[in-house]
N, C-alpha and C. Protein backbone atom coordinates (compact mmCIF):
# COMPACT_ATOMS: atom_id res chain seq x y z
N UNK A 1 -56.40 -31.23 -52.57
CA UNK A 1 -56.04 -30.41 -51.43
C UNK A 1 -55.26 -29.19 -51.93
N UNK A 2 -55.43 -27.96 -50.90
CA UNK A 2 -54.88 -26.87 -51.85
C UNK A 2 -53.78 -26.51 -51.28
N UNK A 3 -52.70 -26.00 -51.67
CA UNK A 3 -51.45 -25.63 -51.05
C UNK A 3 -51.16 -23.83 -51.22
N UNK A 4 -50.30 -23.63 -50.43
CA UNK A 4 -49.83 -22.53 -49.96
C UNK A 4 -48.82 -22.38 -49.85
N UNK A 5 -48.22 -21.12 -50.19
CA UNK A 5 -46.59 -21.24 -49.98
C UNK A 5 -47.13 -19.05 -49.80
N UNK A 6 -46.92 -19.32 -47.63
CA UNK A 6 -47.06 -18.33 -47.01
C UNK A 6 -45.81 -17.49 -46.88
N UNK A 7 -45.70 -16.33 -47.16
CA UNK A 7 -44.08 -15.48 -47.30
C UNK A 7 -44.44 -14.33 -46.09
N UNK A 8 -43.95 -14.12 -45.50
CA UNK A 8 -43.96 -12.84 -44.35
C UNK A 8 -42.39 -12.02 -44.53
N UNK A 9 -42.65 -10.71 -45.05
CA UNK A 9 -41.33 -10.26 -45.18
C UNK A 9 -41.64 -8.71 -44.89
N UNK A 10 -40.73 -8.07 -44.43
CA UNK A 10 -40.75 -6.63 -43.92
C UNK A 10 -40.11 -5.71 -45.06
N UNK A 11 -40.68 -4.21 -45.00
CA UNK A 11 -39.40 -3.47 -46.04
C UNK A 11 -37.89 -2.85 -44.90
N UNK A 12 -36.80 -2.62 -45.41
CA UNK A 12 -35.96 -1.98 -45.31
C UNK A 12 -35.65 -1.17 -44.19
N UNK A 13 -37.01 -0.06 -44.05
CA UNK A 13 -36.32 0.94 -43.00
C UNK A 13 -38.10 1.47 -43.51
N UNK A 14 -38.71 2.08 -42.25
CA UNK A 14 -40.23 2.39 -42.35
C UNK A 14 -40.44 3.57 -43.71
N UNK A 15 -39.11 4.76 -43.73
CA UNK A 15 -39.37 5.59 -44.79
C UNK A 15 -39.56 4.87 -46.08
N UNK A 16 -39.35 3.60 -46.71
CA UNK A 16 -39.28 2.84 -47.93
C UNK A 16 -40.51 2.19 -48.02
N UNK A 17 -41.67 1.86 -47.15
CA UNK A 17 -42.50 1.32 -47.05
C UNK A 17 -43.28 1.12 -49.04
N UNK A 18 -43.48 2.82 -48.99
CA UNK A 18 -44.39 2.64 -50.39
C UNK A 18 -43.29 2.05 -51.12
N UNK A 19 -42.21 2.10 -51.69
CA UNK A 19 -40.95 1.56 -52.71
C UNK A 19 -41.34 0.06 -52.20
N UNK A 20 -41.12 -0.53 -51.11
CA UNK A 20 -41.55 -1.85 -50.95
C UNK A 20 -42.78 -2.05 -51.42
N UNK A 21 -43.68 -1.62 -51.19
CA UNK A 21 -44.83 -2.05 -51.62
C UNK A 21 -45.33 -2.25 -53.17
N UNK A 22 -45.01 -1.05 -53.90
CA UNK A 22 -44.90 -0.70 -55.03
C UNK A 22 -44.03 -1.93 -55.79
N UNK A 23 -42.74 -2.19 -55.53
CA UNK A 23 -41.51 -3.16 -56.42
C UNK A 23 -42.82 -4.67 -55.54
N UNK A 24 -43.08 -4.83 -54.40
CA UNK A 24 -44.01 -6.81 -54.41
C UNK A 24 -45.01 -6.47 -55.22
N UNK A 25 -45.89 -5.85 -55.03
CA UNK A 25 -47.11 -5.85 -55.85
C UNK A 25 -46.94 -5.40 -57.47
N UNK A 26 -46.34 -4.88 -58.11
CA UNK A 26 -45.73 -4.43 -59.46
C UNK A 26 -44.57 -5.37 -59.87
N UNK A 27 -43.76 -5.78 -59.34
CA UNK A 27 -42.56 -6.29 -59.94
C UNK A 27 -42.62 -7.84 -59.31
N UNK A 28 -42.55 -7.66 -58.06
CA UNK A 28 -42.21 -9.59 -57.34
C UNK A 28 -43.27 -10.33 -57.20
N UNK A 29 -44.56 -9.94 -56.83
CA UNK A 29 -45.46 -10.86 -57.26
C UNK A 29 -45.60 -11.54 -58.76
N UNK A 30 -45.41 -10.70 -59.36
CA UNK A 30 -46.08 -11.04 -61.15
C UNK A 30 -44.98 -12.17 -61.47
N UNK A 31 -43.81 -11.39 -60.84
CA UNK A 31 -42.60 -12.53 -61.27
C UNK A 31 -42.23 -13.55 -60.74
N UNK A 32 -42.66 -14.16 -59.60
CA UNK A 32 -43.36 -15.22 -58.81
C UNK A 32 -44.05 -16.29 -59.19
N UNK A 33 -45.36 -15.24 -59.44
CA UNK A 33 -47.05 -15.95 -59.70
C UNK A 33 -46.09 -16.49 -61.37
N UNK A 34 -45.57 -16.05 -62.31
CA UNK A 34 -44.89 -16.81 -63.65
C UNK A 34 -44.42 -17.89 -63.62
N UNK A 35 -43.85 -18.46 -62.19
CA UNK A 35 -42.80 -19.35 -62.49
C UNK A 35 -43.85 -20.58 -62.15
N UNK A 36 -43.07 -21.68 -62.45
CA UNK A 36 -43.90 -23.31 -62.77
C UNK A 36 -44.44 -23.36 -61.14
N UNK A 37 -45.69 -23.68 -60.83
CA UNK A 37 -46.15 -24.09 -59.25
C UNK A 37 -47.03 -23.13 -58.93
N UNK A 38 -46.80 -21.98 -59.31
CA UNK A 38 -48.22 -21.12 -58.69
C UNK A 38 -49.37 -20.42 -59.71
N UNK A 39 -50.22 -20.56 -58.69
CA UNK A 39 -51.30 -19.89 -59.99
C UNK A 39 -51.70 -18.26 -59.34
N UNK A 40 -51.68 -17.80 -58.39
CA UNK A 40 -51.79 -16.92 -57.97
C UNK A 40 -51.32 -16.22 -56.24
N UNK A 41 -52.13 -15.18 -55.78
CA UNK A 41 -51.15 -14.47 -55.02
C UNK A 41 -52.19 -13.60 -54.30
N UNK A 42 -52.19 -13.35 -53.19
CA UNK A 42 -52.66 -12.07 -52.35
C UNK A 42 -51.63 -11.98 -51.22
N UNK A 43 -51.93 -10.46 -50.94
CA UNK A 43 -51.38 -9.75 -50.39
C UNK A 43 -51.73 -9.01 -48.83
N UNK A 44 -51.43 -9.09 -47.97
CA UNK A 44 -51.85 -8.30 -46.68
C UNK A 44 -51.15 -7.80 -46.16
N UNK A 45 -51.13 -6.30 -45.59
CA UNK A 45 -50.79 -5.58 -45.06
C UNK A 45 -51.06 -5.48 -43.75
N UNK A 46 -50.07 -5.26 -42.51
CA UNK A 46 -50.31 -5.19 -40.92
C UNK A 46 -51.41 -3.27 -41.05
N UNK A 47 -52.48 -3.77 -40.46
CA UNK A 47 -53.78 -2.97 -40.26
C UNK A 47 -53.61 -2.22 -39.01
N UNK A 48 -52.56 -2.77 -37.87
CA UNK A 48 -52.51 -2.02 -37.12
C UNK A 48 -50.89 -1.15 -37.32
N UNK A 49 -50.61 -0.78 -36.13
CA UNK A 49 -49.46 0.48 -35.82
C UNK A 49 -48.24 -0.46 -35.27
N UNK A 50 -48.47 -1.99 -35.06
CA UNK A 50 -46.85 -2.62 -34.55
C UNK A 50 -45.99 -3.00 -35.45
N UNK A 51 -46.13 -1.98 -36.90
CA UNK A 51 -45.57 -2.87 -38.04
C UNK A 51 -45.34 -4.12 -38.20
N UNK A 52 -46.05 -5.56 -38.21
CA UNK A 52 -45.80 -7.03 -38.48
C UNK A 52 -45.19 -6.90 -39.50
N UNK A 53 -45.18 -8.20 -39.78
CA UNK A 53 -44.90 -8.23 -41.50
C UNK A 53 -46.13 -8.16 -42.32
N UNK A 54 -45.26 -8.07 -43.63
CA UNK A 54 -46.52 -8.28 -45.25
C UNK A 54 -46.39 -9.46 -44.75
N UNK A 55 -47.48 -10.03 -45.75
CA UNK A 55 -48.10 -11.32 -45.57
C UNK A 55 -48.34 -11.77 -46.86
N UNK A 56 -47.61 -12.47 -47.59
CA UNK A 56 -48.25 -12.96 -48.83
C UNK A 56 -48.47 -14.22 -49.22
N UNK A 57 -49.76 -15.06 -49.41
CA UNK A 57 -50.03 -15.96 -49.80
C UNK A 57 -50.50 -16.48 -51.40
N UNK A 58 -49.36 -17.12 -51.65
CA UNK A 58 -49.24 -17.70 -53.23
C UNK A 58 -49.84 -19.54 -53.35
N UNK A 59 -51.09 -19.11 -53.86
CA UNK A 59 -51.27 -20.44 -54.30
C UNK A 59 -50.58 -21.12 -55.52
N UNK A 60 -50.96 -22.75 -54.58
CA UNK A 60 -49.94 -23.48 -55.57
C UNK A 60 -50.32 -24.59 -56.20
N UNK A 61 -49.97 -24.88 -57.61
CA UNK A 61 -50.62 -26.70 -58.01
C UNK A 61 -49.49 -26.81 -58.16
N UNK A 62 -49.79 -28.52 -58.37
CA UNK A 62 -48.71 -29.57 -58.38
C UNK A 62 -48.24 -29.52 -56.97
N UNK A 63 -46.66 -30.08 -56.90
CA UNK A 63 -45.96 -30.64 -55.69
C UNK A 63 -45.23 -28.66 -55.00
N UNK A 64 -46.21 -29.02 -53.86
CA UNK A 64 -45.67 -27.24 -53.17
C UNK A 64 -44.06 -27.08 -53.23
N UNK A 65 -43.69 -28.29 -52.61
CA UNK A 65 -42.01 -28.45 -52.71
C UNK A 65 -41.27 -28.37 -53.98
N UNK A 66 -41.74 -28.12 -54.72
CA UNK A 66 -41.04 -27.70 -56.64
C UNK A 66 -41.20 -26.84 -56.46
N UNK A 67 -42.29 -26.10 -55.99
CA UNK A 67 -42.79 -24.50 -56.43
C UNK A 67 -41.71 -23.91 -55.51
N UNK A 68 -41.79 -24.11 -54.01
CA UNK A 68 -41.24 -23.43 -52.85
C UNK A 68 -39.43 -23.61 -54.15
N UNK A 69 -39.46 -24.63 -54.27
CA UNK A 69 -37.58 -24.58 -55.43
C UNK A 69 -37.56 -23.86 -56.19
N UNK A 70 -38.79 -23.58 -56.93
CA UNK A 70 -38.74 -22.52 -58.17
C UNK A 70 -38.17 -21.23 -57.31
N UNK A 71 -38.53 -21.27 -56.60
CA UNK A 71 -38.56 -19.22 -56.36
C UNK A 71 -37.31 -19.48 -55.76
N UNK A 72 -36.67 -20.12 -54.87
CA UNK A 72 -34.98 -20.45 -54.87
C UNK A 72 -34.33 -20.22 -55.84
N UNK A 73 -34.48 -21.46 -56.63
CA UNK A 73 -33.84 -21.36 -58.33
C UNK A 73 -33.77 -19.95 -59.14
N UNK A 74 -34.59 -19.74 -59.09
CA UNK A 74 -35.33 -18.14 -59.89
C UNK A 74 -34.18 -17.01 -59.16
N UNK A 75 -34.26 -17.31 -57.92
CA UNK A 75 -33.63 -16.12 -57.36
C UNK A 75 -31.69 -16.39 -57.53
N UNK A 76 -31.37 -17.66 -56.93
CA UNK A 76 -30.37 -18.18 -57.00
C UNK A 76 -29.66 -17.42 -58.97
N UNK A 77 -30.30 -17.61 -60.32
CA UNK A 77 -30.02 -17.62 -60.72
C UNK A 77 -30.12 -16.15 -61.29
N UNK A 78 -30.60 -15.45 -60.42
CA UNK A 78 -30.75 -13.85 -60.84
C UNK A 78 -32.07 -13.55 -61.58
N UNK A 79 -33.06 -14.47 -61.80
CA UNK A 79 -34.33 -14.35 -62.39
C UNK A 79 -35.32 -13.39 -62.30
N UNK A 80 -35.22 -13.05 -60.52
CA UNK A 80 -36.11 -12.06 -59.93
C UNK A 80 -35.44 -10.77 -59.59
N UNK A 81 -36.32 -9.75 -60.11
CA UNK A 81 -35.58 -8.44 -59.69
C UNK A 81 -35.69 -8.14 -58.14
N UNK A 82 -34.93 -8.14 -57.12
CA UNK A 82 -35.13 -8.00 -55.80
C UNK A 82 -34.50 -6.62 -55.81
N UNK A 83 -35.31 -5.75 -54.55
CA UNK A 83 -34.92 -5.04 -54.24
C UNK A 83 -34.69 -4.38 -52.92
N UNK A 84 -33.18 -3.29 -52.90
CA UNK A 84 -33.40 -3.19 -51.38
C UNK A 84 -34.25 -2.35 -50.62
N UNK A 85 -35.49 -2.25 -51.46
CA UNK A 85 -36.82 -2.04 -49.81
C UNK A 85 -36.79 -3.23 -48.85
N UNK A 86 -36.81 -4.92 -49.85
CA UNK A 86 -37.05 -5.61 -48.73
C UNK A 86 -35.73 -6.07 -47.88
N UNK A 87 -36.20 -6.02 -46.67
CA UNK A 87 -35.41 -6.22 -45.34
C UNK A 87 -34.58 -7.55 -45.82
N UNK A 88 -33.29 -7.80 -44.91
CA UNK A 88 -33.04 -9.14 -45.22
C UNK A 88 -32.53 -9.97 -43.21
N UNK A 89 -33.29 -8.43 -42.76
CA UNK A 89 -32.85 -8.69 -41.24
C UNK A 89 -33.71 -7.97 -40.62
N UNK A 90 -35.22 -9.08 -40.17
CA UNK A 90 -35.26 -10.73 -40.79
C UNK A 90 -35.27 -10.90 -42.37
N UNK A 91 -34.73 -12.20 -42.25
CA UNK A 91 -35.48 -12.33 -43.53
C UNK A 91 -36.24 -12.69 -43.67
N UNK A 92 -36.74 -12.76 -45.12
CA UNK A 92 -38.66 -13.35 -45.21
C UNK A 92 -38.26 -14.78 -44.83
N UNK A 93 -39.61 -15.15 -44.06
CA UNK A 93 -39.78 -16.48 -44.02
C UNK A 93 -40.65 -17.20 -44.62
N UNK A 94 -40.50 -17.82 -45.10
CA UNK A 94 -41.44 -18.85 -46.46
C UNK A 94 -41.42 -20.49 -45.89
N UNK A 95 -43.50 -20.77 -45.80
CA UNK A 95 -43.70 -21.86 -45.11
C UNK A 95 -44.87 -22.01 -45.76
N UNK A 96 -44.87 -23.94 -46.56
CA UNK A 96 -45.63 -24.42 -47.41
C UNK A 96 -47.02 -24.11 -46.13
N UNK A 97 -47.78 -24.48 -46.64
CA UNK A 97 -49.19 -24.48 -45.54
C UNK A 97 -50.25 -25.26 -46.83
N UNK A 98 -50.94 -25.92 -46.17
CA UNK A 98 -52.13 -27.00 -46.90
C UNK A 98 -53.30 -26.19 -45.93
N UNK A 99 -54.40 -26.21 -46.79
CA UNK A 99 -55.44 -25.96 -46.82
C UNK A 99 -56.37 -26.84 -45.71
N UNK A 100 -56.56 -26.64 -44.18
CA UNK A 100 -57.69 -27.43 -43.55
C UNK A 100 -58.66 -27.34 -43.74
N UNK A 101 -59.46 -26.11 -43.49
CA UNK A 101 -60.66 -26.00 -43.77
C UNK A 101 -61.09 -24.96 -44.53
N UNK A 102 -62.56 -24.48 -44.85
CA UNK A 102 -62.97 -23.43 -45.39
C UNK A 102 -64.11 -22.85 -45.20
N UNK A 103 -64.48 -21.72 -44.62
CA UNK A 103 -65.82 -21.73 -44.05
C UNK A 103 -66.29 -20.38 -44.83
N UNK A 104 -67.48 -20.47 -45.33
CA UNK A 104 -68.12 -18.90 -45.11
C UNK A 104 -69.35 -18.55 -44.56
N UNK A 105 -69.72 -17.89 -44.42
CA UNK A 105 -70.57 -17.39 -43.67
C UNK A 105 -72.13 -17.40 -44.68
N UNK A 106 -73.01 -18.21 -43.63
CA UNK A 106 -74.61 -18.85 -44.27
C UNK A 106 -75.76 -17.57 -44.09
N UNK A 107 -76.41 -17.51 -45.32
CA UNK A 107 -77.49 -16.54 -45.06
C UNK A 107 -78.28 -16.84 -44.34
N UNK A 108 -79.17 -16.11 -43.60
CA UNK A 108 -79.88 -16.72 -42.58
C UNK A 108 -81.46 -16.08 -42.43
């Protein structure tokens, strides 16, 4: 079964948007996707005009609940370079998610 560890986090103030974007995708993903539990990472951006949040989904092996600790730990101990594009009000919210289904679409 495949796991997920879903992050939704906003930048700073709307003028910082690219600096946010630029420091997750260049700096906090890579340094993330390194630590023990994940193997990788995508990214989504709100498509419309109500600014949502980013959306980032980091896959995970082994036990999701180590991984979801790693990036605690990591941060707790100064591991990750954070920066202030991202918001901390809200803050990101980070929620394991398992894999139900998977569909794609049949030629016909």
């Amino acid at each position: 079964m495949k796991n997920y560890l879903l992050v939704e986090s906003h930048p700073s103030h709307p003028d910082r948007l690219d600096e946010f974007n630029r420091w997750y995708d260049e700096v906090h993903i890579p340094e993330v996707v390194a630590l023990d539990g994940f193997v990788g990472a995508i990214r989504l951006a709100p498509a419309d005009a109500d600014g949502g949040p980013s959306v980032t989904l980091y896959e995970l092996e082994g036990d999701p609940q180590t991984a979801k600790d790693n990036v605690h730990a990591a941060a707790a101990a100064k591991q990750l370079n954070m920066s202030d594009s991202l918001s901390y009000g809200p803050i990101p919210k980070m929620r394991i998610m398992q894999l139900q289904s998977e569909h794609t679409k049949t030629a016909s």
